[in-house]
Protein backbone atom coordinates (compact mmCIF):
# COMPACT_ATOMS: atom_id res chain seq x y z
CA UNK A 1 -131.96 -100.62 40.64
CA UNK A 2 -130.74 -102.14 43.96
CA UNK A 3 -127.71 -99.90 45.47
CA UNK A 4 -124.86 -102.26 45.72
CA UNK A 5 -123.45 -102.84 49.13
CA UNK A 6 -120.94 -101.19 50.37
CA UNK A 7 -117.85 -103.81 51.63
CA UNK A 8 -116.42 -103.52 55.19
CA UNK A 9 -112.86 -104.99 56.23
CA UNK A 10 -113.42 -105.89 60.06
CA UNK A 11 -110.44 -106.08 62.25
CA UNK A 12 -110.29 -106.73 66.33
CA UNK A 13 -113.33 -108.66 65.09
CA UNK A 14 -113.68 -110.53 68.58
CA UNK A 15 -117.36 -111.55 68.63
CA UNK A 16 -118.75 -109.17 65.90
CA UNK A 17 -121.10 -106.86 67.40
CA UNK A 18 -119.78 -103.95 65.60
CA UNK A 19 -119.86 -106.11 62.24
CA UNK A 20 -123.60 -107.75 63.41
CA UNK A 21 -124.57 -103.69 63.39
CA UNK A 22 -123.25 -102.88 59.97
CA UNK A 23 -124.70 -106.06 58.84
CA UNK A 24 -127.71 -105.21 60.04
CA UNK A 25 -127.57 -101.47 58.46
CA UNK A 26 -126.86 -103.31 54.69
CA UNK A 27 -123.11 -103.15 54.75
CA UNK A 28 -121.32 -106.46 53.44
CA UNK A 29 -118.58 -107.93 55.46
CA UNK A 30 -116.31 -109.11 53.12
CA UNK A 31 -113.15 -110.29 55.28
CA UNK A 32 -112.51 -110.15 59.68
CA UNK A 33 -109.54 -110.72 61.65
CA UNK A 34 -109.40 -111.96 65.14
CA UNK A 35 -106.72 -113.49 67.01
CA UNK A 36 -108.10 -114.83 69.88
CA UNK A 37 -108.82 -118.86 69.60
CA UNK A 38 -111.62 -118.41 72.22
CA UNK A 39 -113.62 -116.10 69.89
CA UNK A 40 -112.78 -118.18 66.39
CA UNK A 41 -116.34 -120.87 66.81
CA UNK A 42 -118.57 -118.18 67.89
CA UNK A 43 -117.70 -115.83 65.30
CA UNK A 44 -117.67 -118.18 62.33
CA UNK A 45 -121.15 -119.41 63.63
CA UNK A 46 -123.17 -116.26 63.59
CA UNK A 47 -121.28 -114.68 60.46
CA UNK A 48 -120.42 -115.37 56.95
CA UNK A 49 -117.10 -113.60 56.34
CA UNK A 50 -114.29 -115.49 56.14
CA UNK A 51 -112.54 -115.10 59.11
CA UNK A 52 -108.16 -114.45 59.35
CA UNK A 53 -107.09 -116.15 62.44
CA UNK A 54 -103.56 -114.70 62.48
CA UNK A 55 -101.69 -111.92 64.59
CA UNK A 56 -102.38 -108.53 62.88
CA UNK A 57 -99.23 -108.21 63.37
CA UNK A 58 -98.29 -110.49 60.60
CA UNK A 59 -100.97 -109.58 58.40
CA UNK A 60 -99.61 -107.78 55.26
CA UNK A 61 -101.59 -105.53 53.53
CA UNK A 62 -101.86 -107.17 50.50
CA UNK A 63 -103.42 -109.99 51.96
CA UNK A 64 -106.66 -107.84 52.63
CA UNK A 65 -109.25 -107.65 50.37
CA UNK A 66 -110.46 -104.18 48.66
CA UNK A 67 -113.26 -102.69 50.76
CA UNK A 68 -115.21 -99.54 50.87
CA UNK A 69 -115.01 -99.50 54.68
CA UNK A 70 -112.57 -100.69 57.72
CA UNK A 71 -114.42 -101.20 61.20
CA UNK A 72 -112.82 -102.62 64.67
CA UNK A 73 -111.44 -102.03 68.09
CA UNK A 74 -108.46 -102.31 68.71
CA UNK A 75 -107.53 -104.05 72.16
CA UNK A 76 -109.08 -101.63 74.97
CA UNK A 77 -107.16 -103.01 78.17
CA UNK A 78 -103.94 -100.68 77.75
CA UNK A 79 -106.43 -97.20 77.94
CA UNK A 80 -108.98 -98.57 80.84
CA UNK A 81 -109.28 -97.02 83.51
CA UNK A 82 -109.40 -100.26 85.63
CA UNK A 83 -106.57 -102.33 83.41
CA UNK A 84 -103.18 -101.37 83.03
CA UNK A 85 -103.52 -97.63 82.09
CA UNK A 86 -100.25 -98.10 80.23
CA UNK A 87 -101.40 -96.47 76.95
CA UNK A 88 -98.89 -96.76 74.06
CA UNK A 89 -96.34 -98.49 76.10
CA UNK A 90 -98.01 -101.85 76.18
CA UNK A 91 -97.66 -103.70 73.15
CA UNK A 92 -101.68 -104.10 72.69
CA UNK A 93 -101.75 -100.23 73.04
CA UNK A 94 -100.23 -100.50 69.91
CA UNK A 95 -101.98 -102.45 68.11
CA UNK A 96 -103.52 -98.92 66.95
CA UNK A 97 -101.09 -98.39 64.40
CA UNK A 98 -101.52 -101.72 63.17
CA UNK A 99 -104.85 -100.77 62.64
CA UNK A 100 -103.74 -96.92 61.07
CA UNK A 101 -100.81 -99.18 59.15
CA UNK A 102 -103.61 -101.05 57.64
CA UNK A 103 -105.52 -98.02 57.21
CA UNK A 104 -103.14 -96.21 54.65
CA UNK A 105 -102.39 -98.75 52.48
CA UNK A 106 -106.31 -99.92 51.96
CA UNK A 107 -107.20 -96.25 52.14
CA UNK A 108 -111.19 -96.90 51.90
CA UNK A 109 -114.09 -94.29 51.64
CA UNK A 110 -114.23 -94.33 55.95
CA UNK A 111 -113.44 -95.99 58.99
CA UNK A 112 -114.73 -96.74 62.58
CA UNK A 113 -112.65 -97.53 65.02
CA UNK A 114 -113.85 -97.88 69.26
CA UNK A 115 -112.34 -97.90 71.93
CA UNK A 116 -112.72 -96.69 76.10
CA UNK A 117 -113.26 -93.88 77.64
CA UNK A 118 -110.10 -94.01 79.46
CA UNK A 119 -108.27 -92.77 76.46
CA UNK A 120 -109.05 -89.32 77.66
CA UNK A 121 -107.24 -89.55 80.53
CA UNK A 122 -104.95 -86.80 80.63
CA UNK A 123 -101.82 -88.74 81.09
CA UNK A 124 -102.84 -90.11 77.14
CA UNK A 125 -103.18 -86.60 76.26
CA UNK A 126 -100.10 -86.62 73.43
CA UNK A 127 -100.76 -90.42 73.09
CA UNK A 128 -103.64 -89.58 71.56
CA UNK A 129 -102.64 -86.25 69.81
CA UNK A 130 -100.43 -88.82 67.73
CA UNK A 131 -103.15 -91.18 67.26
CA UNK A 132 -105.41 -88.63 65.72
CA UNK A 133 -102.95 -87.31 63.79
CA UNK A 134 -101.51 -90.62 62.39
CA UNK A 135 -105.66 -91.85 61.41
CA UNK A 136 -105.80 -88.25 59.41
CA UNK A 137 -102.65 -88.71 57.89
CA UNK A 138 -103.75 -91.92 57.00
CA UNK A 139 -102.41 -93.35 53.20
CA UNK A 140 -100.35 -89.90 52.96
CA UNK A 141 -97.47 -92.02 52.53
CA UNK A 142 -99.13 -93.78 49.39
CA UNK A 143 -99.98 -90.19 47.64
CA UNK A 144 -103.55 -90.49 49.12
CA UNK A 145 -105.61 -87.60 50.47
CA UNK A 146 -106.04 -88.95 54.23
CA UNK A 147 -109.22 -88.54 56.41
CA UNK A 148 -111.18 -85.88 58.03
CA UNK A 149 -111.34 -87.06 61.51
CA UNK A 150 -114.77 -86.89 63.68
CA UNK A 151 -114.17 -87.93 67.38
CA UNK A 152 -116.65 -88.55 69.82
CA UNK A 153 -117.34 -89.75 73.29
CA UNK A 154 -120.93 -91.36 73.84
CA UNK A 155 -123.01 -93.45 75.70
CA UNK A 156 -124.58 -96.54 74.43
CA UNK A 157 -127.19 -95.49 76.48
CA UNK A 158 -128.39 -92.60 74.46
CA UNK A 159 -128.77 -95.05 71.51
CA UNK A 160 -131.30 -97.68 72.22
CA UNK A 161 -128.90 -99.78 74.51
CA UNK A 162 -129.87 -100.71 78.28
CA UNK A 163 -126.63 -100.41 79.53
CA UNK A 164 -124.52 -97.12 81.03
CA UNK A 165 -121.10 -97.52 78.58
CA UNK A 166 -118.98 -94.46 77.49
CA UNK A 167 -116.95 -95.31 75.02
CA UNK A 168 -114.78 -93.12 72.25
CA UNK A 169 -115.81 -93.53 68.58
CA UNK A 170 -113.55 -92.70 65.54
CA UNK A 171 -114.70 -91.65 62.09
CA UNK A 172 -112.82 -91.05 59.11
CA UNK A 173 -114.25 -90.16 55.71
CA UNK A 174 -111.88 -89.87 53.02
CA UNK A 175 -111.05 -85.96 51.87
CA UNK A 176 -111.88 -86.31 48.62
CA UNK A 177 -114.80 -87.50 49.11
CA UNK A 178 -116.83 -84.40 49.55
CA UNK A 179 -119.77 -85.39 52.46
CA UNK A 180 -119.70 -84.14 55.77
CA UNK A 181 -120.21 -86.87 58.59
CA UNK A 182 -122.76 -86.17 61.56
CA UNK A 183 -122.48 -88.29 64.50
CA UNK A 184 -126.46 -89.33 65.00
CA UNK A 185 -128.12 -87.66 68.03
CA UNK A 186 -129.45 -89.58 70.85
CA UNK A 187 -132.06 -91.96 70.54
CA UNK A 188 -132.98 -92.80 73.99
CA UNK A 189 -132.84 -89.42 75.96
CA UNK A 190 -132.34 -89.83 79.71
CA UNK A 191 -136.01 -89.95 80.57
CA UNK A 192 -136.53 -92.46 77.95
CA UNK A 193 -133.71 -94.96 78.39
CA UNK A 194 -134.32 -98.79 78.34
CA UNK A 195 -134.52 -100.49 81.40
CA UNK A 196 -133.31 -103.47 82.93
CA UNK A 197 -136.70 -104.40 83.04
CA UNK A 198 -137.57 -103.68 79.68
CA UNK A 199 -134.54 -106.39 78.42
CA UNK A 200 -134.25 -108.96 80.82
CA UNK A 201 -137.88 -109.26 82.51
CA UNK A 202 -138.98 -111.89 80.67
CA UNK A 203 -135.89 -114.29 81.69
CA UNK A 204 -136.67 -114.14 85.22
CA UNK A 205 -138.81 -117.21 85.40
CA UNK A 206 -136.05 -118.77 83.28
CA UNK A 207 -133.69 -120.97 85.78
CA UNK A 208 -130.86 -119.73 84.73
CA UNK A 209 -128.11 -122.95 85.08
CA UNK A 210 -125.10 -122.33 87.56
CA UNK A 211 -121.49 -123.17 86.46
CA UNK A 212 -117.95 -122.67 88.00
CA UNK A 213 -115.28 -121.03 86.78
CA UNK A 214 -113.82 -123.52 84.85
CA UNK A 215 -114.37 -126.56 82.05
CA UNK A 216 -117.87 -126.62 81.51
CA UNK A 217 -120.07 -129.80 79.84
CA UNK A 218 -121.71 -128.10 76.84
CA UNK A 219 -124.20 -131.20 76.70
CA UNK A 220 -125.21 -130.23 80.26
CA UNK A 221 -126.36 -126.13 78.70
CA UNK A 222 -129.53 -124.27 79.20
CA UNK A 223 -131.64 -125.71 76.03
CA UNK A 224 -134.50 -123.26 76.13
CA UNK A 225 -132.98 -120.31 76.54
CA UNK A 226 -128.91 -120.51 74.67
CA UNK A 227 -126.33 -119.49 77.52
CA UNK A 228 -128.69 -118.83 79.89
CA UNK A 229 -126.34 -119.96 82.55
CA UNK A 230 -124.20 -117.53 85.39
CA UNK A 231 -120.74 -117.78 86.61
CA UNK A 232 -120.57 -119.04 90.51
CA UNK A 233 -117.97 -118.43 93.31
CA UNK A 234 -116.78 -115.64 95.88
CA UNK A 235 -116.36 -112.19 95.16
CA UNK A 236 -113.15 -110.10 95.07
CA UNK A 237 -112.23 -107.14 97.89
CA UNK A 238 -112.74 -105.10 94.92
CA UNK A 239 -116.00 -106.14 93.24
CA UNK A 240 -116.96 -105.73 97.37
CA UNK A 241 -115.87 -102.25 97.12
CA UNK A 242 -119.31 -100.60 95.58
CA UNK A 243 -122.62 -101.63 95.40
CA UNK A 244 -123.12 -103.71 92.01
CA UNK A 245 -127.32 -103.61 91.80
CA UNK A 246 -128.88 -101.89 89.16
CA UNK A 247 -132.84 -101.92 89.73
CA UNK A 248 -134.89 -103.23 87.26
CA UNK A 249 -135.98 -99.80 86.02
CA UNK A 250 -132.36 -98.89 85.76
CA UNK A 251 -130.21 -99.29 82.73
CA UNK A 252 -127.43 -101.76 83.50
CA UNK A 253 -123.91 -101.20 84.41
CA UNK A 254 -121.27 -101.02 81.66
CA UNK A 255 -120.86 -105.26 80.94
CA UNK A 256 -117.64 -106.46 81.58
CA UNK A 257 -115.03 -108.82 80.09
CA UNK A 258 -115.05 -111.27 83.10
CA UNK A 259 -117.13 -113.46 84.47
CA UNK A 260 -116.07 -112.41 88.12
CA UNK A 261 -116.59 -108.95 87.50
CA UNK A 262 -119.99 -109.27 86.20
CA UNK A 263 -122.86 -107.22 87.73
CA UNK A 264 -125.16 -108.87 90.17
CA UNK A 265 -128.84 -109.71 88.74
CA UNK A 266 -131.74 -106.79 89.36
CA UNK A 267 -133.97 -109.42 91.77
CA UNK A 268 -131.21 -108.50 94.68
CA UNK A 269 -131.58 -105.22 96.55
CA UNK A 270 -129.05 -102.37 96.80
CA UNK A 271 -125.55 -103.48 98.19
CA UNK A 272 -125.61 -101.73 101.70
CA UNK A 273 -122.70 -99.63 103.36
CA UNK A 274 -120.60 -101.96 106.39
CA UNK A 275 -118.47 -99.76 108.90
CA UNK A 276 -115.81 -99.84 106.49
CA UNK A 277 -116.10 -96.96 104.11
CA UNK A 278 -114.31 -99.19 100.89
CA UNK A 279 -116.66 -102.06 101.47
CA UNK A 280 -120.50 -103.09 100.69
CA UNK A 281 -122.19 -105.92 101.75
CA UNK A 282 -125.44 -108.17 100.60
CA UNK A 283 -128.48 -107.29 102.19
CA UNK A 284 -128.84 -109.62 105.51
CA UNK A 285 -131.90 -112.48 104.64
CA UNK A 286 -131.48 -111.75 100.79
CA UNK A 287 -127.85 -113.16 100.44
CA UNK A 288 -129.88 -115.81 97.85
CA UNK A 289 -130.72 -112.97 95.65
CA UNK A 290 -126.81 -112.18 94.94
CA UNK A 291 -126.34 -113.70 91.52
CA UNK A 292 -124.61 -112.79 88.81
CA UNK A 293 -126.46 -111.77 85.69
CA UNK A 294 -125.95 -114.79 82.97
CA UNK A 295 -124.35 -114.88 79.66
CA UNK A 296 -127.63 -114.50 77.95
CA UNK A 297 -128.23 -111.84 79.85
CA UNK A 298 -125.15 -110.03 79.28
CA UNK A 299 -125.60 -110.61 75.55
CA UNK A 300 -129.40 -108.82 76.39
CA UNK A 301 -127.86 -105.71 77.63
CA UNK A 302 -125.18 -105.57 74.90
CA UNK A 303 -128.29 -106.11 72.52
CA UNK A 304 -127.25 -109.52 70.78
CA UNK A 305 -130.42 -111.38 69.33
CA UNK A 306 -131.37 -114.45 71.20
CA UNK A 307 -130.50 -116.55 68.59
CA UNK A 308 -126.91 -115.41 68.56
CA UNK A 309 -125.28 -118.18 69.97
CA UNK A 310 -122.06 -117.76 72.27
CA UNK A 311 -119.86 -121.11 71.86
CA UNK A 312 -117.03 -121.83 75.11
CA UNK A 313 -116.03 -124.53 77.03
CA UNK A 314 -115.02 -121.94 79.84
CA UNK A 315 -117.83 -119.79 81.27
CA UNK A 316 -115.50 -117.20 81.37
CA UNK A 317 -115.25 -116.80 77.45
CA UNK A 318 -118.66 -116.47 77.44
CA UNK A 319 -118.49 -113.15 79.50
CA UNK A 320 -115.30 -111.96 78.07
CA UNK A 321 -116.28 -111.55 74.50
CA UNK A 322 -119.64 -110.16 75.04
CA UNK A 323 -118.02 -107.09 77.88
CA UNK A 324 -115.30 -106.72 74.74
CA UNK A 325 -118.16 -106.06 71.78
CA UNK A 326 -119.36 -103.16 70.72
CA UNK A 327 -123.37 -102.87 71.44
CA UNK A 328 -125.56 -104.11 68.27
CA UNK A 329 -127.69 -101.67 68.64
CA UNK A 330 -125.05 -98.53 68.96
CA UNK A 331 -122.74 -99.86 65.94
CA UNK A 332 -126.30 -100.32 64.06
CA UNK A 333 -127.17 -96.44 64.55
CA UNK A 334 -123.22 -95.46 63.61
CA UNK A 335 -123.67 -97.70 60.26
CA UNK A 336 -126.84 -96.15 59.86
CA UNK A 337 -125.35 -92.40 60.14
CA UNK A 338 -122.42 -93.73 57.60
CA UNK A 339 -124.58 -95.23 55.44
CA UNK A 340 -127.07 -91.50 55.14
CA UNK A 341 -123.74 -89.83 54.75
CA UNK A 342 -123.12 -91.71 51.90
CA UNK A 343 -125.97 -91.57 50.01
CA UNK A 344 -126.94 -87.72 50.88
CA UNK A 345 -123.39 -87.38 48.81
């Protein structure tokens, strides 16, 4: 007899990488939550659940279905090291215990929650004390037993993803449910990682279409190969700052949320030092090498299928939703460590 799925509340949706990955791993997604208006077409395209458009904010419990499972993110920019570093004093910082709110009153078998590196900054150091003890104190409040915690920092490298990201996982399993959670070893050790090469090779003979920043004609799109297409204009003092070249038989650089931030395509060489210490420059005679990498190619190194199509009238969006998700492949090996936990019960 056919084990019956278990049911996974996603909130932070954005995209849905993490909820492609459980997905993927046989977990249903029975309800998401995004707020974002950019994200709302893409995500209803390449997924089934119904998808909550509102603020979490004014989300009441009730309103959520019964699940077995709550996965998200909550917003990252409050913790990173290059946004506001403002932690629990910017309102998105705490969206957290929106998330932890949530949390208790569903009180499901486990939960995932992601977020940056930067949240082990020392200056978040009681920040996230609190945080870590509000997520096992979780549904205390209701009578409920609350969560053993398992917190880890890892690299998406280490688990089938070509891209250098650190990033902080959160696991709860429920304490009376008697199973003890392992966070999976590495996949890809360093010798072993996936290259740059290995992901994005076979695009290179791909013209890849050029757009601004700015209102883009989706009739005028890259046909063959869906968002195939780069961001163009000058770069910042502080994108100039450090050489943004990854070789092809490098893993990427973390992806980010912005088009103007986005690494430079593997064809280029190495950024080279100028007299001034705090700035690189393009190699002189190869200045036509100096692209960025496309959306496609983003979605590559954050391990999105091909035929996951990103939908934007702004270039921009493009970038910013795939640099928010959670890798495919990571949140596929994290459902898959859940999912063993489970049924080794």
């Amino acid at each position: 007899m056919e084990k019956k799925k278990l049911k996974i509340v996603a909130l932070f949706a954005g995209c849905g990488g993490l909820d492609l990955g459980f997905e993927k791993a046989g977990f249903d997604i029975v309800w998401a939550n995004e707020y974002d208006k950019d994200i709302w077409e893409t995500y209803e395209a390449n997924h089934s659940a119904p998808l909550d458009h509102r603020s979490i904010t004014d989300i009441q419990e009730n309103e959520i279905p019964d699940c077995d499972g709550i996965i998200g993110g909550p917003p990252c920019q409050s913790w990173s090291t290059g946004g506001s570093k403002r932690g629990l004093e910017d309102k998105r910082g705490q969206l957290f215990y929106d998330y932890i709110r949530i949390l208790s009153a569903k009180h499901p078998k486990f939960f995932v929650a992601e977020n940056v590196k930067g949240m082990l900054l020392s200056r978040y150091g009681s920040a996230l004390d609190d945080i870590k003890k509000a997520m096992s104190e979780a549904g205390k409040e209701f009578g409920y037993p609350g969560y053993n915690l398992y917190f880890q920092c890892v690299n998406a490298a280490d688990y089938d993803v070509p891209e250098d990201r650190e990033r902080v996982l959160f696991i709860g399993i429920r304490k009376d449910i008697k199973v003890k959670y392992n966070f999976p070893e590495p996949t890809t050790p360093k010798g072993k990682r996936i290259t740059l090469r290995d992901t994005i090779w076979d695009l290179r003979n791909e013209k890849p279409l050029p757009l601004p920043n700015g209102i883009t004609n989706r009739s005028e799109r890259n046909k063959k190969v869906p968002n195939h297409e780069y961001m163009t204009g000058g770069f910042s003092s502080i994108f100039m700052s450090r050489n943004r070249v990854r070789s092809w038989d490098e893993v990427a650089f973390t992806v980010q949320a912005s088009g103007r931030q986005a690494q430079l395509h593997p064809q280029a060489p190495r950024m080279i030092p100028t007299g001034n210490a705090d700035v690189k420059m393009f190699v002189p005679g190869s200045e036509h090498l100096y692209r960025r990498i496309s959306v496609r190619e983003a979605a590559r190194i954050q391990t999105f299928p091909d035929d996951f199509i990103f939908k934007y009238d702004n270039i921009n969006t493009g970038y910013k939703m795939i640099g928010n998700a959670v890798p495919v492949n990571l949140a596929y090996i994290v459902a898959c460590s859940i999912k063993k936990c489970f049924e080794d019960a």
